[in-house]
Protein backbone atom coordinates (compact mmCIF):
# COMPACT_ATOMS: atom_id res chain seq x y z
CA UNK A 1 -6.89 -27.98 -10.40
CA UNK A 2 -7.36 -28.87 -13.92
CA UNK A 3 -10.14 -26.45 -15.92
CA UNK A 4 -12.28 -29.88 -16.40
CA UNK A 5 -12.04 -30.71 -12.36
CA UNK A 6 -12.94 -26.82 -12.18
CA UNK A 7 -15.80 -26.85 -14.22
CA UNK A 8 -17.79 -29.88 -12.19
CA UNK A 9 -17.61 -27.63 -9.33
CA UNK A 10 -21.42 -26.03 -8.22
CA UNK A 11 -21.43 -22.36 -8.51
CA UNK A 12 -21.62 -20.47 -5.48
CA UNK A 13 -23.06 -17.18 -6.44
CA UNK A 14 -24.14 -13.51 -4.39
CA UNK A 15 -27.03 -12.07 -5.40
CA UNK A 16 -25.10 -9.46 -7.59
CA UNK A 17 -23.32 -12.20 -9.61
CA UNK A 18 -26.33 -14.06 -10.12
CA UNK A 19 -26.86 -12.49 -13.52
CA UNK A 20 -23.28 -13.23 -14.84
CA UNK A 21 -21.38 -15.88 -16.53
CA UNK A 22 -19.12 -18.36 -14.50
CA UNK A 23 -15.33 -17.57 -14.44
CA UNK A 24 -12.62 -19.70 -16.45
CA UNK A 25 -9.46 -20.02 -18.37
CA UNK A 26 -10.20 -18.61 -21.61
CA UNK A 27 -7.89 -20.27 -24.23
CA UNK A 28 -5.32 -18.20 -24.68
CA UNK A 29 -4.66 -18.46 -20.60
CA UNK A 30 -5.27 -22.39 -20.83
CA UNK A 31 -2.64 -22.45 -23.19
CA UNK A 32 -0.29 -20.51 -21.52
CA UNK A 33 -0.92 -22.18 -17.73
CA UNK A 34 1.80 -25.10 -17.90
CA UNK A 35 4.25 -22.78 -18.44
CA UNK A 36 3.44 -20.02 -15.87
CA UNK A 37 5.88 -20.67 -13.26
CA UNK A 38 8.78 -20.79 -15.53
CA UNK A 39 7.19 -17.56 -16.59
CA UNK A 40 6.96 -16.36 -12.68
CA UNK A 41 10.72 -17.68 -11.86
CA UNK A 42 11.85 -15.84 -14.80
CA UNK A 43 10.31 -12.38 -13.60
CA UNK A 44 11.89 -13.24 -9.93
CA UNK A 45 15.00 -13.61 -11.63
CA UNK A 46 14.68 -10.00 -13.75
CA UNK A 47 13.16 -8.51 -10.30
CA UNK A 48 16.51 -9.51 -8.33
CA UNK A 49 19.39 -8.67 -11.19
CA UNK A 50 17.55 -5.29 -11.94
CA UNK A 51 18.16 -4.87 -7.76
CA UNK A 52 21.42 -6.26 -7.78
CA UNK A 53 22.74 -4.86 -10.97
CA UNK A 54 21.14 -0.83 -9.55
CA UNK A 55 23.41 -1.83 -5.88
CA UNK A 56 26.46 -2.62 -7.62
CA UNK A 57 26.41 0.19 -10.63
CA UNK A 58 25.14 3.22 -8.24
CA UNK A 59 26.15 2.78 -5.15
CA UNK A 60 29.06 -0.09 -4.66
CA UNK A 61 30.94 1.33 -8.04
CA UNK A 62 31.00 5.09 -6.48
CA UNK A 63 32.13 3.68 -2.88
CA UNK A 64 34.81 1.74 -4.28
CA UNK A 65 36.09 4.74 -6.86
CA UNK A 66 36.08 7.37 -3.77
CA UNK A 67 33.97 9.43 -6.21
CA UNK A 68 32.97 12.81 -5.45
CA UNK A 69 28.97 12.61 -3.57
CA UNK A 70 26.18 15.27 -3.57
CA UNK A 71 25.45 17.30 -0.64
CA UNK A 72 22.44 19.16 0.43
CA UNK A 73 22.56 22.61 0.21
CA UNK A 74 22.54 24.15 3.65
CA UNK A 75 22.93 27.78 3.83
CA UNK A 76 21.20 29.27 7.20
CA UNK A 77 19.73 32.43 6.86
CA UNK A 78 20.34 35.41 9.69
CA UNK A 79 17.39 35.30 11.79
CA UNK A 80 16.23 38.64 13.86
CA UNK A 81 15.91 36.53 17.40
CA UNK A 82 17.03 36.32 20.67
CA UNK A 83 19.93 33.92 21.70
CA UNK A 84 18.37 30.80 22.87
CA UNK A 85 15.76 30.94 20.33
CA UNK A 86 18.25 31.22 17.28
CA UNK A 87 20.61 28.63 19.06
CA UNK A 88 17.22 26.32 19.20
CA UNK A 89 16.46 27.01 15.55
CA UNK A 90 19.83 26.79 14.47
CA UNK A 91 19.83 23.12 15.85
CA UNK A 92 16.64 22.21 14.60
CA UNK A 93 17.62 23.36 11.54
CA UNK A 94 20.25 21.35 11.22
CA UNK A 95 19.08 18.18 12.75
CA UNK A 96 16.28 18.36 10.10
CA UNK A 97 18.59 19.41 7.07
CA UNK A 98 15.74 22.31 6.90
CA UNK A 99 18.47 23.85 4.39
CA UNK A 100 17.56 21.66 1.84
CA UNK A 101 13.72 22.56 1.81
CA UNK A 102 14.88 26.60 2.30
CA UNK A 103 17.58 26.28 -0.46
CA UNK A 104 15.77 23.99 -3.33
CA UNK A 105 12.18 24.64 -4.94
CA UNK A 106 11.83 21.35 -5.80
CA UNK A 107 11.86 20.18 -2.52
CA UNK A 108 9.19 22.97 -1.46
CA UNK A 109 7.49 21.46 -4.28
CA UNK A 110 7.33 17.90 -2.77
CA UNK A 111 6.29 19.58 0.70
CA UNK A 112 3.60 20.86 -1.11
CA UNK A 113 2.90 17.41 -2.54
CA UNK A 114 3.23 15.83 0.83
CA UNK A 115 0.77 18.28 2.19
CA UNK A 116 -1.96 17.26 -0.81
CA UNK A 117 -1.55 13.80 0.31
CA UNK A 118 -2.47 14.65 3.94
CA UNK A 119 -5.50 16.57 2.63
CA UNK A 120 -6.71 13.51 0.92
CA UNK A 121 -6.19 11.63 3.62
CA UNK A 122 -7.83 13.22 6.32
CA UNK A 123 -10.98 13.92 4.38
CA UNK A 124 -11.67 10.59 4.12
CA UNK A 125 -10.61 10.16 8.51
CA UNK A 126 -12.55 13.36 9.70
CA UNK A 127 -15.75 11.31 10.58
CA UNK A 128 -14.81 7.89 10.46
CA UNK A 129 -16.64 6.33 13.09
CA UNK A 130 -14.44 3.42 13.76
CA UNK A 131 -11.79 5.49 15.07
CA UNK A 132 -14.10 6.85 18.23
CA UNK A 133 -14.41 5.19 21.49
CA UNK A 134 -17.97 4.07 20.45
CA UNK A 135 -16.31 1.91 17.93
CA UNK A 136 -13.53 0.60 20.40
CA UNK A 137 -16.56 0.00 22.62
CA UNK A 138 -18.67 -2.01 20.79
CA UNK A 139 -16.16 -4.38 18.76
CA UNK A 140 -15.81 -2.65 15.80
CA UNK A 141 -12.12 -1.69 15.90
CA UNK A 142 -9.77 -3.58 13.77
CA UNK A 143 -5.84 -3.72 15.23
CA UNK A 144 -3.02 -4.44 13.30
CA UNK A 145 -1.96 -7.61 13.79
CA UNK A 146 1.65 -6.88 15.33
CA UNK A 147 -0.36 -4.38 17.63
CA UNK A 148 -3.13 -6.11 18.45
CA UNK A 149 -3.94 -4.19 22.08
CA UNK A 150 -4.27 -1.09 20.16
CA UNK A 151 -7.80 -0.36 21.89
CA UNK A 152 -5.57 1.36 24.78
CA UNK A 153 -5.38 4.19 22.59
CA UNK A 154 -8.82 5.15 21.77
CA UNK A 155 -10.00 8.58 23.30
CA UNK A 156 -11.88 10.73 20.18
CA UNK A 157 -15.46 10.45 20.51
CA UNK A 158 -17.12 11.31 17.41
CA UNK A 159 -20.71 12.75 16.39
CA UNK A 160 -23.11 12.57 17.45
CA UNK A 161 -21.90 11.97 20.96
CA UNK A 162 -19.33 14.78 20.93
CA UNK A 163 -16.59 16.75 18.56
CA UNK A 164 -13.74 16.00 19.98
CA UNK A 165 -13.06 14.02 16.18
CA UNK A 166 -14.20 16.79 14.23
CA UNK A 167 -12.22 19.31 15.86
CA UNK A 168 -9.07 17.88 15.89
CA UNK A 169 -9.36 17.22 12.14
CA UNK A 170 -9.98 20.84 11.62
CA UNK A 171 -7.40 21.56 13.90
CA UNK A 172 -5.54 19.57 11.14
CA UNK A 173 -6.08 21.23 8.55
CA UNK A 174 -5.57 24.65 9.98
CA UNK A 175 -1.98 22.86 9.76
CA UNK A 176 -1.88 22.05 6.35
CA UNK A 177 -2.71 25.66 5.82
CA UNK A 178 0.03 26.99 7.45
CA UNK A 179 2.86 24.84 6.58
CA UNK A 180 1.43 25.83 2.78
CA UNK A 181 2.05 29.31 3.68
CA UNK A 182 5.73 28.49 5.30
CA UNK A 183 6.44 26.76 2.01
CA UNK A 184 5.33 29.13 -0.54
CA UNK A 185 6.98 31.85 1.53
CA UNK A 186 10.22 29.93 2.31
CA UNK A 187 9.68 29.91 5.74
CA UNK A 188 11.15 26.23 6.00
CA UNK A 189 10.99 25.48 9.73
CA UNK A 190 7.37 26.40 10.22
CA UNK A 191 6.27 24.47 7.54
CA UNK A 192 8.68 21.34 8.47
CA UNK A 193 7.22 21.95 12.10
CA UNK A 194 3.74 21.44 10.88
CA UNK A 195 4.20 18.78 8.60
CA UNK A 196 5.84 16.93 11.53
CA UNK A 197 2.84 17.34 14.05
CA UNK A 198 0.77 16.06 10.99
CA UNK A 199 3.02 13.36 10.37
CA UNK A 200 2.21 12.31 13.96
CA UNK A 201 -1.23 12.76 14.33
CA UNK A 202 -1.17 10.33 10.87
CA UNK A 203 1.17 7.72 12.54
CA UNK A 204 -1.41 7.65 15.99
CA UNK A 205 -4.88 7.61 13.54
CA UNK A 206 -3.10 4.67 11.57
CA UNK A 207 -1.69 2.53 14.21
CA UNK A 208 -5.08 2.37 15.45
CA UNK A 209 -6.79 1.33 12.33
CA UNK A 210 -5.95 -1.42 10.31
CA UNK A 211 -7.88 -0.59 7.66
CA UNK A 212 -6.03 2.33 6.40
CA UNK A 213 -3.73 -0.07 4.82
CA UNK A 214 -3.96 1.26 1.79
CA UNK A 215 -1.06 1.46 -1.04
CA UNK A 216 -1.79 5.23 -1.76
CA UNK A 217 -1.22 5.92 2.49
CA UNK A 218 1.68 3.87 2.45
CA UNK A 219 3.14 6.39 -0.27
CA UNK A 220 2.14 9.28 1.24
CA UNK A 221 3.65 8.58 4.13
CA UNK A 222 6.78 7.43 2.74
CA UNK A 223 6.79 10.36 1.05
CA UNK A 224 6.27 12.44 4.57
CA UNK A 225 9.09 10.46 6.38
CA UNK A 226 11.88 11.14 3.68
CA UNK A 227 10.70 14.93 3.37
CA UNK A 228 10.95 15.44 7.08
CA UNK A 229 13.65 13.32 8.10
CA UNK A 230 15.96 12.43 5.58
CA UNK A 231 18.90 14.27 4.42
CA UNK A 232 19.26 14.47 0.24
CA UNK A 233 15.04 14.64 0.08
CA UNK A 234 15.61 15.89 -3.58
CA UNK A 235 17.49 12.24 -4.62
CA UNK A 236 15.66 10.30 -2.06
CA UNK A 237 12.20 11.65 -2.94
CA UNK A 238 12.63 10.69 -6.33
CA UNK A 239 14.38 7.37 -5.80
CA UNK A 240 11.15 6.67 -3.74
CA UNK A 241 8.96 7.24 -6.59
CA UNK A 242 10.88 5.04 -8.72
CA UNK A 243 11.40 2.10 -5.92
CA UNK A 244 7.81 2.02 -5.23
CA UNK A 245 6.67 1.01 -8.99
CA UNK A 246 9.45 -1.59 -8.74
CA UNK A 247 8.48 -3.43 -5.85
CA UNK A 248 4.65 -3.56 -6.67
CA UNK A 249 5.83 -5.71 -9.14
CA UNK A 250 6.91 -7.96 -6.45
CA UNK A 251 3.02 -8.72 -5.54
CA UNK A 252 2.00 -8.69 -9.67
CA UNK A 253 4.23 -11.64 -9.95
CA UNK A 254 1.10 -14.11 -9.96
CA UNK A 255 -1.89 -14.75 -12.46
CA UNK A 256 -3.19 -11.72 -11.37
CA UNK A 257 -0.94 -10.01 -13.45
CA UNK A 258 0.93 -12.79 -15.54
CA UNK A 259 -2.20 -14.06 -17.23
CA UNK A 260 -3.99 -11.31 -16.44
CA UNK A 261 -6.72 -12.99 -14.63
CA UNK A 262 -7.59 -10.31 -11.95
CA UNK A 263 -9.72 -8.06 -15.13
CA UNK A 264 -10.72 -11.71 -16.82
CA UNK A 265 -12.81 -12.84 -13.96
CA UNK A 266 -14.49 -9.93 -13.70
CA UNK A 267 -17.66 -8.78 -15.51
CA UNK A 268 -15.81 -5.54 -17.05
CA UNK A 269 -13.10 -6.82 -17.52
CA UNK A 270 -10.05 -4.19 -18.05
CA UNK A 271 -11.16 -1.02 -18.35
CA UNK A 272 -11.06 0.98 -22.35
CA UNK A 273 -8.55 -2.03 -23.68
CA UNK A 274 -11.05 -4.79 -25.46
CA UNK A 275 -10.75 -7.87 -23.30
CA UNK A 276 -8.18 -9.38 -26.15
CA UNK A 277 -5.76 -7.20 -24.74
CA UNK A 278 -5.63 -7.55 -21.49
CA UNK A 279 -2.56 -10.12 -20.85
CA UNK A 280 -0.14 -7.68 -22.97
CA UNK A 281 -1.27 -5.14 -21.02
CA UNK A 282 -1.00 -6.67 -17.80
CA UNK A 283 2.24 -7.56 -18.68
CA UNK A 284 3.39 -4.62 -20.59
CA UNK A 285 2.79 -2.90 -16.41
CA UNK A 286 5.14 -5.34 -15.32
CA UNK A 287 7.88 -4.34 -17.46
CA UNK A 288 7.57 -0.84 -17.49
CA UNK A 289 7.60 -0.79 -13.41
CA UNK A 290 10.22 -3.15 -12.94
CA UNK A 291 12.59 -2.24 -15.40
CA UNK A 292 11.89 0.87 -17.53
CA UNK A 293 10.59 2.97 -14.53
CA UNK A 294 15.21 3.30 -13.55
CA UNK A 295 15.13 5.22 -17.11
CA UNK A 296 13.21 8.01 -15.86
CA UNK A 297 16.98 9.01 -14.18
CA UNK A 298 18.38 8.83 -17.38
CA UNK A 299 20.24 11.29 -19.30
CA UNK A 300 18.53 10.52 -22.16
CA UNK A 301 16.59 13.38 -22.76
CA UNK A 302 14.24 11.14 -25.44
CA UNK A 303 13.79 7.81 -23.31
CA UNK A 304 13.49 9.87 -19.83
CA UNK A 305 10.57 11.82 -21.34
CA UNK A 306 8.84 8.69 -23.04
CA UNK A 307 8.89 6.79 -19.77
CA UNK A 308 7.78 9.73 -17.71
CA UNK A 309 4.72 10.47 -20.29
CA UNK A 310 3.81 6.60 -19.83
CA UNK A 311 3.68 6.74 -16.00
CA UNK A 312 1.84 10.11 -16.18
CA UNK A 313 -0.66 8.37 -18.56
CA UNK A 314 -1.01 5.60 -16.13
CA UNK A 315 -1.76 7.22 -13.18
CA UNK A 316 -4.69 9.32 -15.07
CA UNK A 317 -5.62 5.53 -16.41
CA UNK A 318 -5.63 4.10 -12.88
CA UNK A 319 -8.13 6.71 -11.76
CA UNK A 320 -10.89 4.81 -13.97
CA UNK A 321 -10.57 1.84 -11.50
CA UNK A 322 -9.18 4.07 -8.02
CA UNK A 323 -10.79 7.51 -8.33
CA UNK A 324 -8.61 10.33 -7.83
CA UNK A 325 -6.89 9.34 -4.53
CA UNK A 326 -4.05 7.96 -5.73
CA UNK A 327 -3.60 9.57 -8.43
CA UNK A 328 -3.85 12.45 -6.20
CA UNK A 329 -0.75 10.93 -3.85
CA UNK A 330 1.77 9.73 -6.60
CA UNK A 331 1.54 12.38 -9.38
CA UNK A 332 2.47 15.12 -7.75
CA UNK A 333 5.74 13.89 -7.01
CA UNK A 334 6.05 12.02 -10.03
CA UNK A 335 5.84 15.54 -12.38
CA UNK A 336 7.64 17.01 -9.37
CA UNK A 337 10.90 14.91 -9.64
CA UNK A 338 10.78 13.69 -13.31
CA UNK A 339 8.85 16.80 -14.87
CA UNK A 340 10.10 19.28 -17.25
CA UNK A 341 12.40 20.26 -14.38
CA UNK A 342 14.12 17.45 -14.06
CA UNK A 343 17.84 17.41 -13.97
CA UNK A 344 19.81 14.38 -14.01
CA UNK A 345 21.69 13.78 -11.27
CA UNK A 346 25.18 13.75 -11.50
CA UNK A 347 26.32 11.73 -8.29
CA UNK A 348 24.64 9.39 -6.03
CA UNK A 349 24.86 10.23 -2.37
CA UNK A 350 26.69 7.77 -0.26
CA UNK A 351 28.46 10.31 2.41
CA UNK A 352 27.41 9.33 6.02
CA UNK A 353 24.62 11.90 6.06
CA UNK A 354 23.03 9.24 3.44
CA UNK A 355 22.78 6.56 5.85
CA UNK A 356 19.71 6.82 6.93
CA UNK A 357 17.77 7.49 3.43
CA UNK A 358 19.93 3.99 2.36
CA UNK A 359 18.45 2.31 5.97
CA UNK A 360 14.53 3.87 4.77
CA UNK A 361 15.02 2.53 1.46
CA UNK A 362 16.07 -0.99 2.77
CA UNK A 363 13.60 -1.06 5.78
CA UNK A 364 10.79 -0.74 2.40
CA UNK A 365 12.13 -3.73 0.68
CA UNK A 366 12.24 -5.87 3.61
CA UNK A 367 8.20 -4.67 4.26
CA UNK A 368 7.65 -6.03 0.87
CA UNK A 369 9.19 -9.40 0.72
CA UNK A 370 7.35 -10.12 4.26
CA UNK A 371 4.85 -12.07 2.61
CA UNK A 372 6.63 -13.56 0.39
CA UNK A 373 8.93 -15.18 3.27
CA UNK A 374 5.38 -16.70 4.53
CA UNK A 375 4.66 -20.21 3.22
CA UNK A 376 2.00 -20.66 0.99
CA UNK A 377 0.13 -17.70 -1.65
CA UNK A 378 -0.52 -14.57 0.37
CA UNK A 379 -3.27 -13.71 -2.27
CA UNK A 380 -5.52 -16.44 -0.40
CA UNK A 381 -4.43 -16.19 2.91
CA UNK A 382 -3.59 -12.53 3.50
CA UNK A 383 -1.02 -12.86 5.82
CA UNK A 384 1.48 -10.97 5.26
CA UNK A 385 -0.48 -9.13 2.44
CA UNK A 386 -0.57 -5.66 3.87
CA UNK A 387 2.64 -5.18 4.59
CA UNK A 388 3.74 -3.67 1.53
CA UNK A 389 2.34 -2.80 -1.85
CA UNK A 390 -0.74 -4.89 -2.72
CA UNK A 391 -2.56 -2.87 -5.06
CA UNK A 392 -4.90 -4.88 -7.25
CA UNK A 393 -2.62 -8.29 -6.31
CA UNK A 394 -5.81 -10.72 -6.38
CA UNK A 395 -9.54 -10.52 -7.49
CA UNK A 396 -11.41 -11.40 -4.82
CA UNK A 397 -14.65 -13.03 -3.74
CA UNK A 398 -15.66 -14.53 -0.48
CA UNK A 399 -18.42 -16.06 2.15
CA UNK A 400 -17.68 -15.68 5.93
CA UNK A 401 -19.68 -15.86 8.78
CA UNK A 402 -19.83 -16.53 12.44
CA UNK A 403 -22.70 -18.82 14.60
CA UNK A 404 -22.49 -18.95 18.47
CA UNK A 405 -22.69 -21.91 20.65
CA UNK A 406 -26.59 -22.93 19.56
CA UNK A 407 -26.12 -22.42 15.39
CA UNK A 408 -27.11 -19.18 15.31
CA UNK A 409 -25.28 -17.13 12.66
CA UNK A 410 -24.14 -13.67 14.80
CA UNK A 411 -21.90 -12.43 11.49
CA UNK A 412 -22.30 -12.64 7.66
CA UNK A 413 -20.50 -11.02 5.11
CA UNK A 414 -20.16 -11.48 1.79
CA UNK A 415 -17.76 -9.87 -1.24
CA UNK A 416 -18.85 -9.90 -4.48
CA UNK A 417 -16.21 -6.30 -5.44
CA UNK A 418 -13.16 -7.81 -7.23
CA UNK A 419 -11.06 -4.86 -5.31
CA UNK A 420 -12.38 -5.78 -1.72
CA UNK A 421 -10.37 -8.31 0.54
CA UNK A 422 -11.04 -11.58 2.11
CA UNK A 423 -9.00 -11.49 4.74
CA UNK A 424 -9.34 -14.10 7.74
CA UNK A 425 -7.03 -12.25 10.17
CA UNK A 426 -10.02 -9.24 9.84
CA UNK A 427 -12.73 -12.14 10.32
CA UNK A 428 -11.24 -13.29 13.24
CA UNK A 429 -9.80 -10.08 14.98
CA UNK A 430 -13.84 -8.25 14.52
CA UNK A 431 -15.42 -11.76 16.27
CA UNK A 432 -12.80 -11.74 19.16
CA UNK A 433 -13.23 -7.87 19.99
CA UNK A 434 -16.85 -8.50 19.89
CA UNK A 435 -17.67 -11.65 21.39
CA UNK A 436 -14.58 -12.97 23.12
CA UNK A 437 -12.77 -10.36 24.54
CA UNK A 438 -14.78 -10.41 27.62
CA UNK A 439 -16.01 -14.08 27.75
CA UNK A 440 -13.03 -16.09 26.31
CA UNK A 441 -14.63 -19.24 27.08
CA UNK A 442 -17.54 -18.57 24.48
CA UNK A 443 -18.15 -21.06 21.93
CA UNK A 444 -17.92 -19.52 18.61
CA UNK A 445 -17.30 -21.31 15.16
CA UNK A 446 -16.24 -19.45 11.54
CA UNK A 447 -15.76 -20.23 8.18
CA UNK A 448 -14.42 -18.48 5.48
CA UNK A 449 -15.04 -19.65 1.86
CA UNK A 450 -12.25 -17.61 -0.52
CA UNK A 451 -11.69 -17.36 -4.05
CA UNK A 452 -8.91 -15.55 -6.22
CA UNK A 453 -9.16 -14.36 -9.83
CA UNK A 454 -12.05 -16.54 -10.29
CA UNK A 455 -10.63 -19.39 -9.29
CA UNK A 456 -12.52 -22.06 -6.53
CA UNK A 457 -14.21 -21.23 -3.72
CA UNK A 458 -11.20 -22.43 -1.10
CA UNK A 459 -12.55 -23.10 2.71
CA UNK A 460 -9.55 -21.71 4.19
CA UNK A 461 -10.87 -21.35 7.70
CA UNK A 462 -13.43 -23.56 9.17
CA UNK A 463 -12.96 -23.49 12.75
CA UNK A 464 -15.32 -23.86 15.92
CA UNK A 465 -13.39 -22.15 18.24
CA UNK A 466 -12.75 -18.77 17.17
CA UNK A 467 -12.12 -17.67 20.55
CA UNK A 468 -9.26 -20.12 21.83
CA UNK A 469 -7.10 -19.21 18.38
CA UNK A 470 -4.22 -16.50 18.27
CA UNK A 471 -2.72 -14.74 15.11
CA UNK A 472 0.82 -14.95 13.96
CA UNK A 473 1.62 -11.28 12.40
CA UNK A 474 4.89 -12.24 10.54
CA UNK A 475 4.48 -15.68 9.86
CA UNK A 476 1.89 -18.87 9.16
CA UNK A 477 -1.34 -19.24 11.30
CA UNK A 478 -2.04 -23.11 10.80
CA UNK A 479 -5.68 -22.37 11.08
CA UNK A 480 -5.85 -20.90 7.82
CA UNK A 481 -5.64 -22.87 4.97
CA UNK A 482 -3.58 -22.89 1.72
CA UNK A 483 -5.32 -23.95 -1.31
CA UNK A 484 -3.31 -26.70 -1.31
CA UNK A 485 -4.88 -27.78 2.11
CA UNK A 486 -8.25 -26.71 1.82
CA UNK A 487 -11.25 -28.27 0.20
CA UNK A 488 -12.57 -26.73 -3.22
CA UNK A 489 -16.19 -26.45 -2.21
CA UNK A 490 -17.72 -24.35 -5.58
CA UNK A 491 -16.62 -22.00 -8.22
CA UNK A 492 -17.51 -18.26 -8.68
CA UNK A 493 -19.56 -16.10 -11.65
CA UNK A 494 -17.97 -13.21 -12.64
CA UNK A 495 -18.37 -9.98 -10.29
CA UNK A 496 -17.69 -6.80 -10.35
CA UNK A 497 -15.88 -3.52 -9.77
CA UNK A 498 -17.20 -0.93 -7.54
């Protein structure tokens, strides 16, 4: 749509944007628009050879040469214990590679980390109310989409029916305690013991909840899986660090990020930096993630250091938008790995004990390019969106609502917060629990009105039979529309942060 076509559009406004100025192109993005997607394909095109050039050099180069690997330490300490117990432990201990946490500080160090993360997390879960039975009861539960019959699994109930929540959350953190004292007093199985019961209960509150989709748990747990399960957690832990500010760039391939138009279209605008700055800094992210972040390996004592300082400086910078909570998951391990006790390391692993940290690290790049395999932009749809690293991919604004069989409106919402979704699949997945699941013959119409980065209001869903449609997890749902298929119905003021 040209910026002329864009400007006769009426202005659809909440009653917290009422106050500001419509969104736009400001000339420096006008000027730059016709040459965007050569500017996108170009990125795609850095984003693959950086990939393909890091499989070839590091790990195809070594295979070939029959070069000498790393391998985890793992020395088993004597234990005072009778035979079937030190036979169990012994096992344990090796199926876990517990050497490697007993042997290496560092690795302690990124238990520790680990352990932060599932303190943040649960304080946040300890009296969420939609993951009780009330909620499961009344509608209110939101399923993944590829697990859709998730309301099997419900049995907390919550205050201020019961405690049942609140106790096992304590319970929780009674284990984050004690694997805290196993790690700071190198007593490796008990704290890899609790960190795995944790590691469950996370997995069960999760699968049950589809809105703890959030970048920051998707780290942590990352970060949980290789730590528990994965032998060479020292190489792997870091090369998860660095793999995770690569492929965000995957979803900051788009205006978002390219012109900058997320921060533009809202009221703010980017935080500190003057509003002149904020495509070069946009784009200065996208660089430093997708290439420079490889250099914090390097043996460069001067460029390694540089780099790290920038990401530290960026995660403190994030908080301004994100609060401490992610900052809280990714620095840790970020001074833990790349920190003043970093040491370069001097061989890749690619033994067979390696396998299965190659098969984690492949299994995340295949989460993130699920959306992109989807037809059509996943910043306006959603599907697909959550799948992998989303952070900040699309500013977002949006009208939904649902009316029953006589016109009555039974659901409204409305986002106005640039950092809050639109997503249909939620839309239609809170009006099925609620009003369909146990009349699916009911009547019930919805519309969703989306815009991205300012741009037009897009009715991607208008539809007046919520109840007889379905939702494709991995790949297009016809019933939502592209914004090449749906009709530009108004255009958006700028809104705001919060």
């Amino acid at each position: 749509m040209s910026p002329e076509e864009f400007q006769q559009l009426p202005i659809l406004e909440s009653s917290k944007t009422a106050y500001n100025e419509p969104t736009g192109y400001n000339e420096l993005q006008q000027a730059l628009l016709p040459y965007i997607e050569y500017y996108h394909q170009f990125l795609w095109l850095v984003f693959f050879a950086t990939a393909a050039f890091l499989i070839f050099r590091f790990l195809f180069k070594p295979l070939i040469s029959n070069g000498k690997t790393s391998s985890p330490e793992d020395k088993y300490p004597a234990i005072n214990a009778p035979g079937f117990i030190q036979k169990t432990h012994k096992a344990y201990w090796k199926i876990f590679n517990i050497g490697e946490i007993y042997n290496d500080i560092i690795v302690r160090f990124f238990g520790a980390a680990v352990l932060l993360g599932f303190l943040a997390s649960f304080r946040g879960w300890e009296n969420d109310y939609t993951l009780t039975t009330w909620a499961e009861q009344n509608g209110l539960a939101i399923c993944w989409p590829f697990f859709q019959n998730c309301n099997d699994l419900f049995f907390m109930m919550g205050r201020p029916h019961a405690y049942v929540q609140n106790t096992i959350f304590m319970g929780m953190l009674g284990l984050i305690f004690t694997a805290a004292y196993g790690l700071a007093t190198r007593r490796a199985t008990l704290a890899h013991i609790c960190i795995f019961i944790l590691f469950l209960w996370k997995a069960y509150v999760v699968s049950i909840n589809y809105r703890y989709n959030a970048n920051y748990d998707y780290y942590q747990t990352a970060f949980a899986f290789i730590f528990l399960f994965v032998p060479h957690k020292r190489f792997f832990g870091a090369l998860s660090v660095v793999l995770f500010y690569y492929l965000s760039t995957a979803t900051k391939i788009h205006e978002s990020w390219t012109l900058g138009t997320y921060f533009t279209s809202m009221k703010t605008g980017l935080p500190v930096f003057p509003k002149e700055l904020t495509l070069l800094m946009t784009n200065l992210v996208i660089v430093m993630e997708m290439v420079m972040a490889w250099f914090l390996f390097s043996k460069n004592k001067l460029i390694q250091r540089t780099v790290f300082v920038f990401f530290f400086i960026f995660h403190l910078y994030s908080g301004t938008l994100v609060g401490y909570h992610y900052p809280t998951i990714v620095t840790p391990s970020l001074i833990i790995f790349f920190g003043p006790h970093f040491k370069p390391f001097d061989h890749i692993p690619v033994n067979r004990k390696a396998i299965i940290g190659w098969l984690f690290i492949i299994f995340l790049f295949a989460c993130q390019m699920i959306s992109h395999a989807i037809p059509g932009d996943e910043k306006m749809t959603l599907e697909g969106n959550f799948y992998g690293l989303y952070m900040f991919e699309a500013n977002h604004q949006c009208f939904a609502e649902a009316r029953d069989e006589n016109g009555e409106v039974i659901f409204e919402h409305t986002s106005k917060t640039a950092r809050n979704r639109c997503d249909p699949y939620q839309l239609w997945f809170r009006v099925y629990q609620k009003e369909c699941r146990q009349n699916p013959s009911k009547k019930i119409s919805v519309k969703l009105l989306h815009s991205i980065n300012g741009g037009p209001f897009y009715e991607i869903v208008n539809e007046d039979d919520a109840c007889s449609l379905s939702y494709k997890p991995f790949g297009r749902n016809e019933w939502i529309k592209t914004q090449d298929e749906a009709p530009a119905v108004g255009r958006p003021r700028k809104n705001i942060y919060y």
